[in-house]
Protein backbone atom coordinates (compact mmCIF):
# COMPACT_ATOMS: atom_id res chain seq x y z
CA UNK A 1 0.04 -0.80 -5.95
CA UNK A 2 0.83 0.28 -9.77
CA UNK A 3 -0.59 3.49 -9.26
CA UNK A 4 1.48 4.40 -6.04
CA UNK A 5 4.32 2.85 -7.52
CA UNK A 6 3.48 5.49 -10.77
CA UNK A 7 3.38 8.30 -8.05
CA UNK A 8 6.70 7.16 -5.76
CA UNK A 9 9.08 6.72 -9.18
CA UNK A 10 7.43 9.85 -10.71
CA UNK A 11 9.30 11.71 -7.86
CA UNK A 12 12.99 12.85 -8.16
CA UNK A 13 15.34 12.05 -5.47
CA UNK A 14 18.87 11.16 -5.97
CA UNK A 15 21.35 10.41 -2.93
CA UNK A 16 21.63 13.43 -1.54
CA UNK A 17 18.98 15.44 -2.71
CA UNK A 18 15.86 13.42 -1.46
CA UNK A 19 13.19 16.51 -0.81
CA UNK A 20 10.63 15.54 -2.93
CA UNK A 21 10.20 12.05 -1.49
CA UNK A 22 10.66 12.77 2.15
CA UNK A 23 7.96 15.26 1.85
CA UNK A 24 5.84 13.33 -0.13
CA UNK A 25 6.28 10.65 2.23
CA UNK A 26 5.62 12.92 5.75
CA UNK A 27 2.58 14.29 4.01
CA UNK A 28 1.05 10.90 2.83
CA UNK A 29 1.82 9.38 6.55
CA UNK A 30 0.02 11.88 8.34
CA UNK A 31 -3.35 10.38 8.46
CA UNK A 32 -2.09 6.57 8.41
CA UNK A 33 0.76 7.03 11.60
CA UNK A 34 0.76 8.15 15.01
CA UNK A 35 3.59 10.45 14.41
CA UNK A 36 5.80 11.29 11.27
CA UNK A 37 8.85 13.59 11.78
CA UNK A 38 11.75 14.38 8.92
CA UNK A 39 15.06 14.30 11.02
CA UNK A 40 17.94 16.69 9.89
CA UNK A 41 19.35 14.57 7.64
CA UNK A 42 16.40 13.69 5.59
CA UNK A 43 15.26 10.44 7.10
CA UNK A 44 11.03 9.76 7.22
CA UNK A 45 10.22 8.09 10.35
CA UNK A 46 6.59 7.07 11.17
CA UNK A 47 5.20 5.46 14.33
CA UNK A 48 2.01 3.41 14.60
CA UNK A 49 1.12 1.71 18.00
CA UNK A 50 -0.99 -1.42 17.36
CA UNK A 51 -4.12 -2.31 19.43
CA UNK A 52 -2.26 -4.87 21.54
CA UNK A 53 0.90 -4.71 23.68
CA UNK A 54 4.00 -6.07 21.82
CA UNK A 55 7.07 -5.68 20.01
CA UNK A 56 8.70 -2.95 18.48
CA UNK A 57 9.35 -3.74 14.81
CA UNK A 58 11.14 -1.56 12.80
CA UNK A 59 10.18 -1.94 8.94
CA UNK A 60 12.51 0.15 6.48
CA UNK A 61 13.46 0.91 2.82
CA UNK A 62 15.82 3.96 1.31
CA UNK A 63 14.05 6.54 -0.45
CA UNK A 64 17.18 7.44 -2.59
CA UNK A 65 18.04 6.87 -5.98
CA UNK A 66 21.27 6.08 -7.82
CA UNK A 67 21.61 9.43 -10.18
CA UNK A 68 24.33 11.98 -11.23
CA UNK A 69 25.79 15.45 -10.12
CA UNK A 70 27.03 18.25 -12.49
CA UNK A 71 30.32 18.85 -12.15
CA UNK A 72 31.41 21.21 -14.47
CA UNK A 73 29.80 23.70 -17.60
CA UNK A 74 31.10 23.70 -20.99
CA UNK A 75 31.20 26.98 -22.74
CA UNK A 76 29.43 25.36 -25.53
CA UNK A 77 26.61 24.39 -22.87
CA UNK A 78 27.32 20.64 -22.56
CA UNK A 79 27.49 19.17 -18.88
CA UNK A 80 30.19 17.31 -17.75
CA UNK A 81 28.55 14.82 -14.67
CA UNK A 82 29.86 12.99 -11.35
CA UNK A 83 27.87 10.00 -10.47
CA UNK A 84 25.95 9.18 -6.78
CA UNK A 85 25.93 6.02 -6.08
CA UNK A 86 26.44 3.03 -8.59
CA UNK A 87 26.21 3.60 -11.76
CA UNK A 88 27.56 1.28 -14.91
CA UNK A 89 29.27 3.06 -17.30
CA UNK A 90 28.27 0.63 -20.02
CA UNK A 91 24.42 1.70 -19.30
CA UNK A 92 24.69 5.67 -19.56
CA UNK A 93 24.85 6.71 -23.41
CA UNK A 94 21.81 7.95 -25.37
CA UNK A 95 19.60 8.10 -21.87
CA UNK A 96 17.22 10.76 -20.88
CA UNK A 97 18.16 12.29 -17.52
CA UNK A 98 16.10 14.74 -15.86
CA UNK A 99 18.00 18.01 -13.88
CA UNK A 100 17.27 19.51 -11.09
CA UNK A 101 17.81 22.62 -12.01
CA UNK A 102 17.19 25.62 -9.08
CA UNK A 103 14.07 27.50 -11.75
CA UNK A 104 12.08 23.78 -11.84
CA UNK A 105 12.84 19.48 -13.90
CA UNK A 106 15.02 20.34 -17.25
CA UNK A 107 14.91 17.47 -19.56
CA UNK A 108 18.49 16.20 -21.07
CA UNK A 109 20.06 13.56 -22.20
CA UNK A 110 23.75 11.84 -22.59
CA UNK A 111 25.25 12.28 -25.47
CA UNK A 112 26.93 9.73 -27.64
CA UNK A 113 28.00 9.02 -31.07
CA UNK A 114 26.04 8.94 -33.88
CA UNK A 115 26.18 5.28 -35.62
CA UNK A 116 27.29 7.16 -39.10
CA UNK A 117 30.70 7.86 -36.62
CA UNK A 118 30.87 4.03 -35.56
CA UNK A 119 33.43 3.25 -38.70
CA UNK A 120 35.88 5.82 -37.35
CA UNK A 121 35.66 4.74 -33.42
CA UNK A 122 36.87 1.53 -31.42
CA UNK A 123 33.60 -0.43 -30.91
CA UNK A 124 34.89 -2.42 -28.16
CA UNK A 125 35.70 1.33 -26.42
CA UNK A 126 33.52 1.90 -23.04
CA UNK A 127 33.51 5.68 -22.69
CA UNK A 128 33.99 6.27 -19.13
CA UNK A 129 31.37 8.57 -17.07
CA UNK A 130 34.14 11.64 -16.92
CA UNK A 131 34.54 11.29 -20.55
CA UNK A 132 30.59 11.72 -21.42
CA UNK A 133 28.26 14.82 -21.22
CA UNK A 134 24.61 16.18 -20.59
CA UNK A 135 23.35 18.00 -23.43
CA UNK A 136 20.66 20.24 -22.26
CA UNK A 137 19.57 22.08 -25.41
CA UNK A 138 22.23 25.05 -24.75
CA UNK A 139 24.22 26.50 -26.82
CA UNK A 140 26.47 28.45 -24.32
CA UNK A 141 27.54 28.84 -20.96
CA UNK A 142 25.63 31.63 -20.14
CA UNK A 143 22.57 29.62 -21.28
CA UNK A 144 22.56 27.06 -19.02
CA UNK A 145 22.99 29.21 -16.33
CA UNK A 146 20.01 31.13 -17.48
CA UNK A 147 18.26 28.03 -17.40
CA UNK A 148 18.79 27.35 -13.44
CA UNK A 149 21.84 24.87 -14.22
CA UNK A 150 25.29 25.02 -11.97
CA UNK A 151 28.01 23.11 -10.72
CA UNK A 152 25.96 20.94 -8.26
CA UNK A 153 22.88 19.96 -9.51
CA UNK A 154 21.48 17.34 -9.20
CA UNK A 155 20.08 14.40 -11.76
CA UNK A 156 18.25 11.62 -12.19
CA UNK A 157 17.27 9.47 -15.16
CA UNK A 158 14.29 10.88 -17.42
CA UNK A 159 12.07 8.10 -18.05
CA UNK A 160 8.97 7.43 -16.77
CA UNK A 161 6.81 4.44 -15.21
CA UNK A 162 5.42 1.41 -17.86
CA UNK A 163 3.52 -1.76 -17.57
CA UNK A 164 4.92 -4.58 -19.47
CA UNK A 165 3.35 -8.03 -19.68
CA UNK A 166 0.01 -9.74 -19.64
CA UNK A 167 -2.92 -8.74 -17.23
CA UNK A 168 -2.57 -11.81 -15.36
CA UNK A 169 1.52 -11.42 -14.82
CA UNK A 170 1.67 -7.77 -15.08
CA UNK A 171 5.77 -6.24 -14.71
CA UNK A 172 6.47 -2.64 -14.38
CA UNK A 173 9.61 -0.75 -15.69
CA UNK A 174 10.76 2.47 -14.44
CA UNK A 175 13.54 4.22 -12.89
CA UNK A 176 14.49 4.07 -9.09
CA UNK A 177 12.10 1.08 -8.11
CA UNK A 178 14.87 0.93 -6.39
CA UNK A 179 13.65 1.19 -3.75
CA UNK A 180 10.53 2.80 -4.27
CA UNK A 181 9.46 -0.31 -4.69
CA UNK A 182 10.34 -1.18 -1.13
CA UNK A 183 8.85 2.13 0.28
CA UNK A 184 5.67 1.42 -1.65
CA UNK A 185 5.28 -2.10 0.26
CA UNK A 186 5.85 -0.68 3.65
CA UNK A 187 2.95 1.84 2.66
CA UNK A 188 0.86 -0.91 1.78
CA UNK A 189 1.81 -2.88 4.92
CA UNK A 190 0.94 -0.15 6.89
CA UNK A 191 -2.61 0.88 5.23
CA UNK A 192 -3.86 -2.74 5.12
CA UNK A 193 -3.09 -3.85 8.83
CA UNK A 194 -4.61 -0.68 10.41
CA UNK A 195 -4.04 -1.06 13.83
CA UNK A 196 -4.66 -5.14 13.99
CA UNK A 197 -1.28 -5.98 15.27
CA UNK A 198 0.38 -6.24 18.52
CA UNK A 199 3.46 -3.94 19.69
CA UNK A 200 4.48 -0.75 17.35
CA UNK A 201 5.30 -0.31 14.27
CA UNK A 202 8.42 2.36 13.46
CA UNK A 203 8.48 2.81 9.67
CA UNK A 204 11.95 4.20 8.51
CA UNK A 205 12.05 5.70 4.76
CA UNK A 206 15.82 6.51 4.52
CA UNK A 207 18.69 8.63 2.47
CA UNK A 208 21.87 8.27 0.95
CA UNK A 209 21.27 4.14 1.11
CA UNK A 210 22.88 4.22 -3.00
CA UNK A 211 26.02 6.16 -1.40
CA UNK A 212 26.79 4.00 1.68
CA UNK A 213 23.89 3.17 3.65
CA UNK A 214 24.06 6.82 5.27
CA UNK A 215 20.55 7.70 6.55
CA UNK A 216 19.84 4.07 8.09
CA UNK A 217 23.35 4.29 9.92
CA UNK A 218 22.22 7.56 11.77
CA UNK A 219 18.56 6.93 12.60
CA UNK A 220 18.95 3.44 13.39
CA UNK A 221 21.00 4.24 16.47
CA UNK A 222 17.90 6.87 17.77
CA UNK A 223 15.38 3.82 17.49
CA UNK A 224 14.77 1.36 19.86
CA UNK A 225 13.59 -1.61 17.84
CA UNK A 226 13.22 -5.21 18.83
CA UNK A 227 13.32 -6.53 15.11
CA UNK A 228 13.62 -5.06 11.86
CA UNK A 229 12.84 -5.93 8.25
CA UNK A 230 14.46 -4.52 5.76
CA UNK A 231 12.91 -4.62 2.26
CA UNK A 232 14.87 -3.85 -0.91
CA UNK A 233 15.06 -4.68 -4.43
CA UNK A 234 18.10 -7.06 -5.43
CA UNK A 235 19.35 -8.00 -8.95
CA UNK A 236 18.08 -11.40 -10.45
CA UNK A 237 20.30 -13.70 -12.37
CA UNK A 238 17.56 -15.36 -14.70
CA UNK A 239 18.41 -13.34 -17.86
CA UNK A 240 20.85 -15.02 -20.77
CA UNK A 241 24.05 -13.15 -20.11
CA UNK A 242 27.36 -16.05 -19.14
CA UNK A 243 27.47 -14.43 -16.00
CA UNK A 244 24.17 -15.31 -14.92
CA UNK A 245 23.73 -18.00 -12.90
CA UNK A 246 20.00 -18.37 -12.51
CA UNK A 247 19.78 -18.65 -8.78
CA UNK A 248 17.08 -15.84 -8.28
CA UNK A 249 14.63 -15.10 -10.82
CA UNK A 250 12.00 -12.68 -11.22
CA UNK A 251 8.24 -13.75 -11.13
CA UNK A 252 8.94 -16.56 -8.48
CA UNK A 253 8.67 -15.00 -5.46
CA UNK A 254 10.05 -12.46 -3.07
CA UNK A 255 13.03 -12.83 -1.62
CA UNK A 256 14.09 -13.45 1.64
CA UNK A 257 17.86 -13.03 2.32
CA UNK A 258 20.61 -14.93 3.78
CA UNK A 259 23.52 -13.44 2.97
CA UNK A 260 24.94 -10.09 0.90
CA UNK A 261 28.20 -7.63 1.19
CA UNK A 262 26.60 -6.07 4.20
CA UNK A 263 24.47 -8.56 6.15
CA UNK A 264 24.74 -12.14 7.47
CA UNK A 265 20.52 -12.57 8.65
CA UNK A 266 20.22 -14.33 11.81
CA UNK A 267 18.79 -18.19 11.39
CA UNK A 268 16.37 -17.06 13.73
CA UNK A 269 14.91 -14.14 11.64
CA UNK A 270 15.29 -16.09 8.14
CA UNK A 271 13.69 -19.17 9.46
CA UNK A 272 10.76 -17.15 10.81
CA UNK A 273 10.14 -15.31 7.26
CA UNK A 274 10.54 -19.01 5.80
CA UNK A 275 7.96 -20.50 8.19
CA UNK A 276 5.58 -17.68 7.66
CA UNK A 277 5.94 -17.82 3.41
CA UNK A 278 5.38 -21.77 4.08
CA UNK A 279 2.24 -21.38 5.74
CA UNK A 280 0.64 -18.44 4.11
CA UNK A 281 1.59 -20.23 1.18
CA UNK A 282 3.52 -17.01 -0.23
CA UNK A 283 6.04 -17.78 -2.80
CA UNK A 284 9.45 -17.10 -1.91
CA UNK A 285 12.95 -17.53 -2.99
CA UNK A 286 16.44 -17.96 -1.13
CA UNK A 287 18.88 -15.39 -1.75
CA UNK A 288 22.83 -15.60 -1.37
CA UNK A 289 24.44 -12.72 -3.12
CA UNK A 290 27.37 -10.81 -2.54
CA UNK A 291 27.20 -8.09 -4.96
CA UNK A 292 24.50 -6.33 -2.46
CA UNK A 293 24.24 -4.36 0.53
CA UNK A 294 20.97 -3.06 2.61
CA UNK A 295 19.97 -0.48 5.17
CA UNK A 296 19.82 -4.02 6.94
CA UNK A 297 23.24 -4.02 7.20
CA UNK A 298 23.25 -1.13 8.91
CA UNK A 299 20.33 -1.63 11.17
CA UNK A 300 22.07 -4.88 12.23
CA UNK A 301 24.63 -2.93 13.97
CA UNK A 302 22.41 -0.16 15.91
CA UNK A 303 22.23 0.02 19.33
CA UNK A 304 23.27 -3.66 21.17
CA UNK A 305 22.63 -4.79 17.97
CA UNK A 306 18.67 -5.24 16.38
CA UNK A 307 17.93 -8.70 15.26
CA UNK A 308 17.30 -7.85 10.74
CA UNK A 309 16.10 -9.50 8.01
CA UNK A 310 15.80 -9.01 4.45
CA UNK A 311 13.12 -8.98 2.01
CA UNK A 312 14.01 -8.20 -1.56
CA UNK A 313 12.18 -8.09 -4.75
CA UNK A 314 13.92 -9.42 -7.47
CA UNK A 315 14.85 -6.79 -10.62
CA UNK A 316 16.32 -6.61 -13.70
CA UNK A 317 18.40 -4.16 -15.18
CA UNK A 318 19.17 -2.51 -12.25
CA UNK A 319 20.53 1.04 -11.20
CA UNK A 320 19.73 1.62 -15.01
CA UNK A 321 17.35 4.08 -16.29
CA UNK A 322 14.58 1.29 -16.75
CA UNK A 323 14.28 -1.30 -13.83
CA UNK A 324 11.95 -4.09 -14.36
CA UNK A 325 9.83 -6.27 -11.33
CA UNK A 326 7.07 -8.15 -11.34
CA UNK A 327 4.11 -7.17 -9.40
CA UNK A 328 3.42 -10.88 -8.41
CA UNK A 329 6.41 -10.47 -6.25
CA UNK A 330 5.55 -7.01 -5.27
CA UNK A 331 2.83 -8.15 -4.02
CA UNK A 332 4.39 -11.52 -2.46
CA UNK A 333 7.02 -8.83 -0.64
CA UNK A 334 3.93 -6.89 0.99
CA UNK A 335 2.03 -10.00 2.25
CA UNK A 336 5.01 -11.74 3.60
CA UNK A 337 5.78 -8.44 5.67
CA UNK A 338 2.47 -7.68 6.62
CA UNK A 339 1.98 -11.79 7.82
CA UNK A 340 5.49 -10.86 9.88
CA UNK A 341 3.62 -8.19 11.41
CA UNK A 342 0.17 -9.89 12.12
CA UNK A 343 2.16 -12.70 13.34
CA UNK A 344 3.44 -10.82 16.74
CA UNK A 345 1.89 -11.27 19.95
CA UNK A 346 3.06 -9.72 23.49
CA UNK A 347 5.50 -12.48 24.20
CA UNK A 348 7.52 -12.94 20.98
CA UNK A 349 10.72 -12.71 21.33
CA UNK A 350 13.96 -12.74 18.72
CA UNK A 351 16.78 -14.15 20.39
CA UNK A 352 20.30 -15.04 18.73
């Protein structure tokens, strides 16, 4: 999964501007679905039927990534920025970003003060986001124009995908894992169960998740799903800030959710994802955190209302330029929700 996880990160697709990964996805789903369409808002919906009669289960992750918009040109060339989606001002000096600039990727970063000016500055000073700037290179207005740059372009962060870690407990770092990391497990799921399963499988790769759940609000209420997982990365507490409170930790587990900001997961649906980590003996953690929302929180609502639980995989330093899991529970994520899937049969049911 390292190497599609290389590929899905390697791609640029902030909220809003998600081309590259919706057409990566639609071209990578055409030989392993039934049908893939793009609908006008940028949402990648695949459809497998499986080789038994059965449920409907809707299985979905955002393609999205948290990034930045320019919002206005200097005259000396430096790019004042708007954010999409949530991103800590504390985490944005000195980064590589990457542009998406209208004549092909311009590499940039955000400038900051040199440590020779610390001595004349306030350290305890947090610049905020409309106080800091892209530096491109450019010397002049008319330069980054030149270069394909304008009011409206979008960016992402500039670095690229690294294994950290020993062989046996490998972790990758890279930007937008979240949630590539959840659209790379549904790709998995989907390869490795062929059509052994009973019912159909509706795959939803959605936009604008980072900006308010946007592209799962509007397809959601065009599908006719029985259940739904939603898989998602979520922030661990295991690291040695005082806020942390060590209740979820990366490298024990996926997560299965039972509360965040947008999502209360019916007993029914947790206790099912519980059973089935129990017996496949698939390691698993409990998750209560209110600092998150999911697409599952907007699935939830859809229709008369789809029956959705959560799957996350724990990260560090997230919505940062280098996000950090742990393949063990990548991989713990992808058998959990391919075991969901297996487990179906023509009478399952998922009532309240």
């Amino acid at each position: 999964m390292i190497d599609l996880l290389k590929t899905l990160t390697s791609l640029h697709g902030p909220s809003g501007y998600e081309q590259e990964v919706s057409y990566f996805l639609r071209d990578y789903l055409k030989d392993k679905a039934d049908q893939v369409e793009i609908d006008p808002i940028g949402n990648v919906i695949a459809k497998k039927k499986g080789a038994k009669p059965g449920p409907a289960i809707l299985l979905t992750a955002h393609m999205d990534e948290v990034g930045f918009i320019v919002k206005k040109v200097e005259t000396n060339g430096f790019l004042r920025f708007e954010k999409l989606g949530g991103n800590d001002d504390r985490n944005l000096v000195a980064q590589p970003v990457k542009l998406l600039g209208e004549k092909g990727h311009i590499n940039g970063m955000i400038g900051t003060l040199s440590a020779h000016f610390a001595k004349f500055d306030d350290a305890q000073n947090v610049r905020k986001h409309s106080e800091l700037y892209i530096d491109v290179g450019a010397s002049s207005f008319e330069e980054v124009v030149d270069m394909g740059i304008e009011v409206g372009t979008p960016i992402t962060w500039g670095t690229d995908l690294q294994t950290l870690g020993t062989a046996d407990e490998p972790k990758v770092r890279a930007k937008s894992l979240d949630d590539r990391a959840g659209c790379a497990v549904i790709l998995q799921v989907l390869e490795e169960v062929g059509n052994d399963f009973a019912g159909e499988l509706i795959c939803l790769f959605t936009v604008q998740e980072e900006v308010g759940l946007r592209g799962a609000k509007t397809a959601s209420e065009h599908i006719e799903a029985d259940a739904a997982i939603a898989i998602d990365t979520t922030a661990v507490s295991d690291t040695l800030e005082q806020t942390m409170d060590q209740t979820l930790h990366l490298g024990k587990g996926t997560g299965i959710k039972v509360m965040d900001a947008s999502l209360i997961v019916p007993k029914t649906m947790k206790q099912q994802l519980i059973t089935l980590a129990k017996h496949c003996r698939i390691p698993y953690q409990l998750e209560v955190f209110t600092g998150i929302g999911t697409d599952g929180g907007a699935v939830t609502y859809a229709n008369k209302g789809i029956p959705t639980g959560v799957l996350s995989i724990p990260s560090r330093y997230t919505h940062s330029a280098i996000e950090l899991v742990d393949v063990g529970d990548l991989l713990a994520t992808k058998e959990l929700v391919k075991a969901f899937v297996k487990s179906m049969t023509p009478d399952s049911r998922f009532p309240f």
